[in-house]
Protein backbone atom coordinates (compact mmCIF):
# COMPACT_ATOMS: atom_id res chain seq x y z
CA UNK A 1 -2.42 20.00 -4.56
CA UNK A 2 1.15 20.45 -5.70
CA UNK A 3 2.47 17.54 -5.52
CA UNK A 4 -0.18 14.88 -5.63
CA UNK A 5 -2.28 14.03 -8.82
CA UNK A 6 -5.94 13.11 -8.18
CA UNK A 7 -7.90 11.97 -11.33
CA UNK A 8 -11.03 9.35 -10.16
CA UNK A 9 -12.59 6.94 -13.37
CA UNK A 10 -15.47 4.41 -13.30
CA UNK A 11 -14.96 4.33 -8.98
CA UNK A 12 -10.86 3.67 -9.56
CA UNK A 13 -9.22 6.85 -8.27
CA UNK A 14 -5.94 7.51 -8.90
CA UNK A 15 -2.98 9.19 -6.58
CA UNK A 16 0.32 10.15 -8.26
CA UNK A 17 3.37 11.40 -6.83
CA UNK A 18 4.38 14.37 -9.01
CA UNK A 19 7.68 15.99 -7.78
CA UNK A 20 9.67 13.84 -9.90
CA UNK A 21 12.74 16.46 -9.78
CA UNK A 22 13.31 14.90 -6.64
CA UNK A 23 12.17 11.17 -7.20
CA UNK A 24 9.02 12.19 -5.90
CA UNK A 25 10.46 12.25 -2.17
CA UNK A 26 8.11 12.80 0.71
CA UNK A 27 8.46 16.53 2.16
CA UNK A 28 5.77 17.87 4.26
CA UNK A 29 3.63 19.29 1.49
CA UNK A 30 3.80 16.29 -0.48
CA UNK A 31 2.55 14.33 2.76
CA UNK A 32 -0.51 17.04 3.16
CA UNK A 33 -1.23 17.22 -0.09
CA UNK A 34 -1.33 13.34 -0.10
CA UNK A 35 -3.59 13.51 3.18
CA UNK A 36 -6.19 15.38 1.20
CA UNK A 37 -6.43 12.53 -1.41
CA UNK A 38 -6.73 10.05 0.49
CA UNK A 39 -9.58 11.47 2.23
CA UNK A 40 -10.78 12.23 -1.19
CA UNK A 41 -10.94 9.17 -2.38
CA UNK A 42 -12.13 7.50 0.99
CA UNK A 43 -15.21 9.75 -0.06
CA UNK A 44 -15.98 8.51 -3.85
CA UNK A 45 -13.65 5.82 -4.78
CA UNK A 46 -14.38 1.90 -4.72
CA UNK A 47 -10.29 1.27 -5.28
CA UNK A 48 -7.71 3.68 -5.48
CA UNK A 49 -3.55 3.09 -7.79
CA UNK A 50 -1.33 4.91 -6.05
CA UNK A 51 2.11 5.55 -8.51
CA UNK A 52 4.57 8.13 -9.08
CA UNK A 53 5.45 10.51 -12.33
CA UNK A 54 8.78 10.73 -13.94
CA UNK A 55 11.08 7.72 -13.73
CA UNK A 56 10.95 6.71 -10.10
CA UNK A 57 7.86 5.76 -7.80
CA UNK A 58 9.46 7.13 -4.47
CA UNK A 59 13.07 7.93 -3.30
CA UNK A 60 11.29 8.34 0.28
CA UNK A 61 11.64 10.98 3.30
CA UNK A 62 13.34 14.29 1.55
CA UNK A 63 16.32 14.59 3.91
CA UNK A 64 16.93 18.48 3.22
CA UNK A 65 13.69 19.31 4.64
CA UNK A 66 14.40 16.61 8.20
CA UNK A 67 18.02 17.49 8.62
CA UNK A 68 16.48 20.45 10.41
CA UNK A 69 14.37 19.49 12.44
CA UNK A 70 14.40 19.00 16.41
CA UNK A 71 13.78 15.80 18.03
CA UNK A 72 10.02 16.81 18.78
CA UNK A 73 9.63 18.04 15.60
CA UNK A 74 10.90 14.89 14.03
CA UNK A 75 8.65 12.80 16.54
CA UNK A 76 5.40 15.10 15.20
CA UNK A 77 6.54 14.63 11.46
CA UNK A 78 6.92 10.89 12.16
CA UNK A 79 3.64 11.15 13.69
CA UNK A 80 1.86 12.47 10.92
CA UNK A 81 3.24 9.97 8.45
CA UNK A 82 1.61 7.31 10.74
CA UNK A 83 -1.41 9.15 10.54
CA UNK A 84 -2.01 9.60 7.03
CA UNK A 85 -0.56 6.03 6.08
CA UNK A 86 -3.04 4.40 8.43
CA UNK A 87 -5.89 5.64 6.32
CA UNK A 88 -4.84 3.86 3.49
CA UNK A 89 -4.33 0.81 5.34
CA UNK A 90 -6.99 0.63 7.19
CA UNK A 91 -9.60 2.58 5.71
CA UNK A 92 -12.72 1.24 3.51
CA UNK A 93 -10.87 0.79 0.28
CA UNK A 94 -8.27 -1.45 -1.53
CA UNK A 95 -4.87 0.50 -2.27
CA UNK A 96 -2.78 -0.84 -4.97
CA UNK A 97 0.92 0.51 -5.52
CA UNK A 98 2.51 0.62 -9.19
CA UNK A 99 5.81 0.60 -8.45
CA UNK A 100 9.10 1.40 -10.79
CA UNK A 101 12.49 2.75 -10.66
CA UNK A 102 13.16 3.52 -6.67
CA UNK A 103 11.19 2.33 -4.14
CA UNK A 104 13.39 3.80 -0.94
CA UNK A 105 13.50 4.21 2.61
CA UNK A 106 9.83 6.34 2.74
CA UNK A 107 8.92 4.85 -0.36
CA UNK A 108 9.22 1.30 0.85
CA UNK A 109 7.45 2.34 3.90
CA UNK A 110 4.13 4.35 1.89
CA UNK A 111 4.47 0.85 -0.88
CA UNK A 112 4.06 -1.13 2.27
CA UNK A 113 0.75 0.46 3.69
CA UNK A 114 -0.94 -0.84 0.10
CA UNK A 115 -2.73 -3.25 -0.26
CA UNK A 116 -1.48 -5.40 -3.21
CA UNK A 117 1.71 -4.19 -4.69
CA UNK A 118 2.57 -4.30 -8.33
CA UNK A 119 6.50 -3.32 -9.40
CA UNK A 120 7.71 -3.49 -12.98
CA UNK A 121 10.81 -4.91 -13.61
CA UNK A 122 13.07 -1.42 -13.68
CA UNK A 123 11.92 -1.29 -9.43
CA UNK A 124 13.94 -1.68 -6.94
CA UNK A 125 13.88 -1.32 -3.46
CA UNK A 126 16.17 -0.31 -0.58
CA UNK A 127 16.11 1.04 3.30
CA UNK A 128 19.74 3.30 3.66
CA UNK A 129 18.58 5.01 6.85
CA UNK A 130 21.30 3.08 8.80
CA UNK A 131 24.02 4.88 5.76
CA UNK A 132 22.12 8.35 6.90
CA UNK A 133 21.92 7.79 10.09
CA UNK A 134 18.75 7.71 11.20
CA UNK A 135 15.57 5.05 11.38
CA UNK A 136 12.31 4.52 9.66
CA UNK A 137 9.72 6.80 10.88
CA UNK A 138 6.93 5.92 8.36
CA UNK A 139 5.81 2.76 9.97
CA UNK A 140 7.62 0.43 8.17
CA UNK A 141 8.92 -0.97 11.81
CA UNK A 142 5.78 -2.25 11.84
CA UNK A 143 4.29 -2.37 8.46
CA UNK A 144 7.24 -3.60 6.33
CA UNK A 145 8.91 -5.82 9.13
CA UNK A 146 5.51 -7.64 9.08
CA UNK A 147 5.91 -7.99 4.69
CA UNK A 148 9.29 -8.70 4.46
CA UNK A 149 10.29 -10.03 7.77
CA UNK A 150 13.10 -8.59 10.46
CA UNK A 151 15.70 -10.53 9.37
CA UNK A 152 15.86 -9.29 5.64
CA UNK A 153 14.66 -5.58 6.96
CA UNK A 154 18.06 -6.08 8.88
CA UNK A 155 20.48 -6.73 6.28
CA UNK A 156 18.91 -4.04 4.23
CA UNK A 157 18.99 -1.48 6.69
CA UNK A 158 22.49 -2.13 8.22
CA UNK A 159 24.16 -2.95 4.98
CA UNK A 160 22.47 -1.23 2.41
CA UNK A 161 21.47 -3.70 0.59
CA UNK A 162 19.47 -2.98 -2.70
CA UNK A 163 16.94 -5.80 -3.33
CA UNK A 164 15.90 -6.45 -7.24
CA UNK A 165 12.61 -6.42 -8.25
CA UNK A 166 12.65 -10.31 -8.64
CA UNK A 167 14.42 -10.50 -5.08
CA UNK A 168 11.46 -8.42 -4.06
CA UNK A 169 8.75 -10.73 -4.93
CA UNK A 170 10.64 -13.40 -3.14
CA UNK A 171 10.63 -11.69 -0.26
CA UNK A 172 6.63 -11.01 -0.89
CA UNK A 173 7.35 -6.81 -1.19
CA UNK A 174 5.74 -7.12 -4.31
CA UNK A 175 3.24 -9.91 -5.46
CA UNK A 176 2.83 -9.39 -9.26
CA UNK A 177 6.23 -8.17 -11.43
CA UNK A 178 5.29 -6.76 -15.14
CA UNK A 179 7.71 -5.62 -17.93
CA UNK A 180 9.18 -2.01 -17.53
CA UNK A 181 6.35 0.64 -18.05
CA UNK A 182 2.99 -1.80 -17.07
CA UNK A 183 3.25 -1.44 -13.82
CA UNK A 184 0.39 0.96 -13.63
CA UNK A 185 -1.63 -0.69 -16.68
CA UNK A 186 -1.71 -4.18 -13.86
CA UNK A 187 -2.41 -2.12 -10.86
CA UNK A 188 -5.21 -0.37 -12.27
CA UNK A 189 -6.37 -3.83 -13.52
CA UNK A 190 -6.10 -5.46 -10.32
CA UNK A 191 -7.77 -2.03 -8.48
CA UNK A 192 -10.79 -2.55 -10.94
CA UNK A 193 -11.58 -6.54 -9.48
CA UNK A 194 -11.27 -5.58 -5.74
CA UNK A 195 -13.87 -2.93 -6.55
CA UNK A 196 -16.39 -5.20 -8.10
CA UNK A 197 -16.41 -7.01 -4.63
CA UNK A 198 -18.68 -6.24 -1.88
CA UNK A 199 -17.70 -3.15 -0.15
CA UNK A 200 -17.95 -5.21 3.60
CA UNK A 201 -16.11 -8.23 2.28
CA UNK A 202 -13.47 -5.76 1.47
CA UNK A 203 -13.49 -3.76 4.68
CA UNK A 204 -12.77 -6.77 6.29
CA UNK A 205 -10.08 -8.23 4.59
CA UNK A 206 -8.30 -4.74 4.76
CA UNK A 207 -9.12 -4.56 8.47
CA UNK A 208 -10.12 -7.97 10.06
CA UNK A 209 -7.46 -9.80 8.53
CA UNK A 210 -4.22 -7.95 9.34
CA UNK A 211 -6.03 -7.86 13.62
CA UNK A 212 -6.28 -11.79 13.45
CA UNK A 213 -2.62 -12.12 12.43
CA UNK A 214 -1.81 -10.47 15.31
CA UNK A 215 -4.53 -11.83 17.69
CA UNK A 216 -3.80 -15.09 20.03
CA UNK A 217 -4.33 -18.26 18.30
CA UNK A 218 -7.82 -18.85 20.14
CA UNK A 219 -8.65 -15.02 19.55
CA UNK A 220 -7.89 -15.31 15.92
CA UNK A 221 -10.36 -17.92 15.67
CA UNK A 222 -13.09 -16.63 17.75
CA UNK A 223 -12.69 -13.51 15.62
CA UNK A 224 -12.80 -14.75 12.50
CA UNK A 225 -16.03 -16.27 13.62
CA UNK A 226 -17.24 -12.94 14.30
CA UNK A 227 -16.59 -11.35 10.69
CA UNK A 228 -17.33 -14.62 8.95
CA UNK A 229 -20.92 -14.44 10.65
CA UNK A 230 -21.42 -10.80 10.19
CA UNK A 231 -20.20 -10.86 6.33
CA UNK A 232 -22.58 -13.71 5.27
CA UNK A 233 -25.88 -12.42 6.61
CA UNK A 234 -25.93 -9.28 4.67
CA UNK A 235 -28.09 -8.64 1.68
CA UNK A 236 -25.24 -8.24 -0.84
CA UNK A 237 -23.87 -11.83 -0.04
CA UNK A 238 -27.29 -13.30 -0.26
CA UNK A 239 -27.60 -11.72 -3.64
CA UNK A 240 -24.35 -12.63 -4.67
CA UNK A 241 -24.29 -16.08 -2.87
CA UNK A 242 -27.60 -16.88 -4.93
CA UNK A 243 -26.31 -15.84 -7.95
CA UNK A 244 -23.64 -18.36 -7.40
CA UNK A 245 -25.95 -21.82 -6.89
CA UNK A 246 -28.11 -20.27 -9.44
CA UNK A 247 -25.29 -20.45 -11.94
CA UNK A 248 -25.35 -17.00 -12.56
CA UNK A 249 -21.91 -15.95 -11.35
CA UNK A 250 -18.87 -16.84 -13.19
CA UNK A 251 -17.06 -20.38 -11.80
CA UNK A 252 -13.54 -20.38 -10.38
CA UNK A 253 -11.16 -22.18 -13.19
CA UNK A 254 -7.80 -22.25 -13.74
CA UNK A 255 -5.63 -19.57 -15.74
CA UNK A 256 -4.87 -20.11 -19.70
């Protein structure tokens, strides 16, 4: 892979961008090469970080390589970015994002199909299709509308407005903000304790959760009943369930 990084340690792989020449912007390759570790990791990781080399996490779509490009073309490159950004969100394993520097357009879109998203404090994060003329294509219509909101996703896109990495975790982009250069150090951190959960309970938070939001009120519910039900009686929660009234599992208490 030429421009993706694959390195896999105690069940935490991790994917980095590494065409930092060119902020690590998505081309086709990049997207391919990302496809393949993804699917990697889907096959021996319990987590996964996914970050970016150089100074910059992702400056997004690399708009030499789509300026020439048909319509259908465009539609099947848009298509593939779907694709391959659906298996992180919605395959078996937590994605966390360490985020710095520029977090743009593409960028915002990949950040968004994480699951948890960690940005140190040099990040920031924009959506200037509207300046170039175009519109998302990576799904973040859907996936960062749903983060961020429409309103905000608006402004940014029709104004080109730059959001700071504090405005960021306002807006609930990001939910944990570290000094410049920890970014990764937290992600990896945070990838570590979704790992140590049970594999099911995280399949359906990635995947039950996200359905329900979007379900009817009365479907929500009903479904939730479902994956509660289904989660509980398996030999893993027992185990850990037991552990817990035996004392065995560490208590809940609030942070130093």
């Amino acid at each position: 892979m030429a421009f993706v990084e694959y390195s896999i340690e105690d069940g935490i792989a991790r994917l980095t961008l590494t065409r930092p020449d060119k902020r690590n912007a998505l081309n086709d390759k990049m997207l391919e090469d990302l496809e393949v570790a993804v699917d990697q990791a889907a096959n021996e990781a319990l987590a996964v970080v996914i970050c970016g080399q150089g100074e910059h996490f992702c400056a997004g779509l690399d708009l030499a390589e789509h300026s020439t490009k048909t319509p259908i073309e465009g539609i099947d490159g848009s298509r593939n970015w779907h694709r391959v950004f659906q298996k992180i969100r919605g395959g078996r394993i937590p994605y966390v994002a360490a985020l710095h520097g520029a977090v743009i357009g593409g960028g915002l879109e990949l950040a968004s199909v994480a699951h948890v998203r960690v940005a140190d404090e040099t990040a920031f994060f924009a959506l200037p299709e509207g300046q170039r003329g175009i519109f998302v294509g990576g799904g973040g219509s859907v996936h960062t509308s749903r983060i961020m909101g429409v309103p905000l996703m608006t402004d940014m896109m029709l104004t080109g407005r730059v959001l700071s990495v504090d405005e960021a975790r306002q807006a609930s982009i990001v939910t944990y903000v570290t000094s410049a250069g920890e970014a990764l150090e937290k992600a990896t951190e945070l990838a570590k304790k979704a790992a140590s959960n049970a594999p099911l309970s995280n399949y359906a938070v990635i995947n039950a959760l996200p359905r329900i939001r979007d379900s009817g009120y009365d479907e929500g519910l009903f479904f939730e009943s479902m994956i509660a039900a289904f989660t509980q009686t398996t030999p893993e929660a027992h185990e850990r369930l037991k552990a817990f009234l035996e004392k065995r599992a560490a208590r809940i208490a609030p942070k130093d």
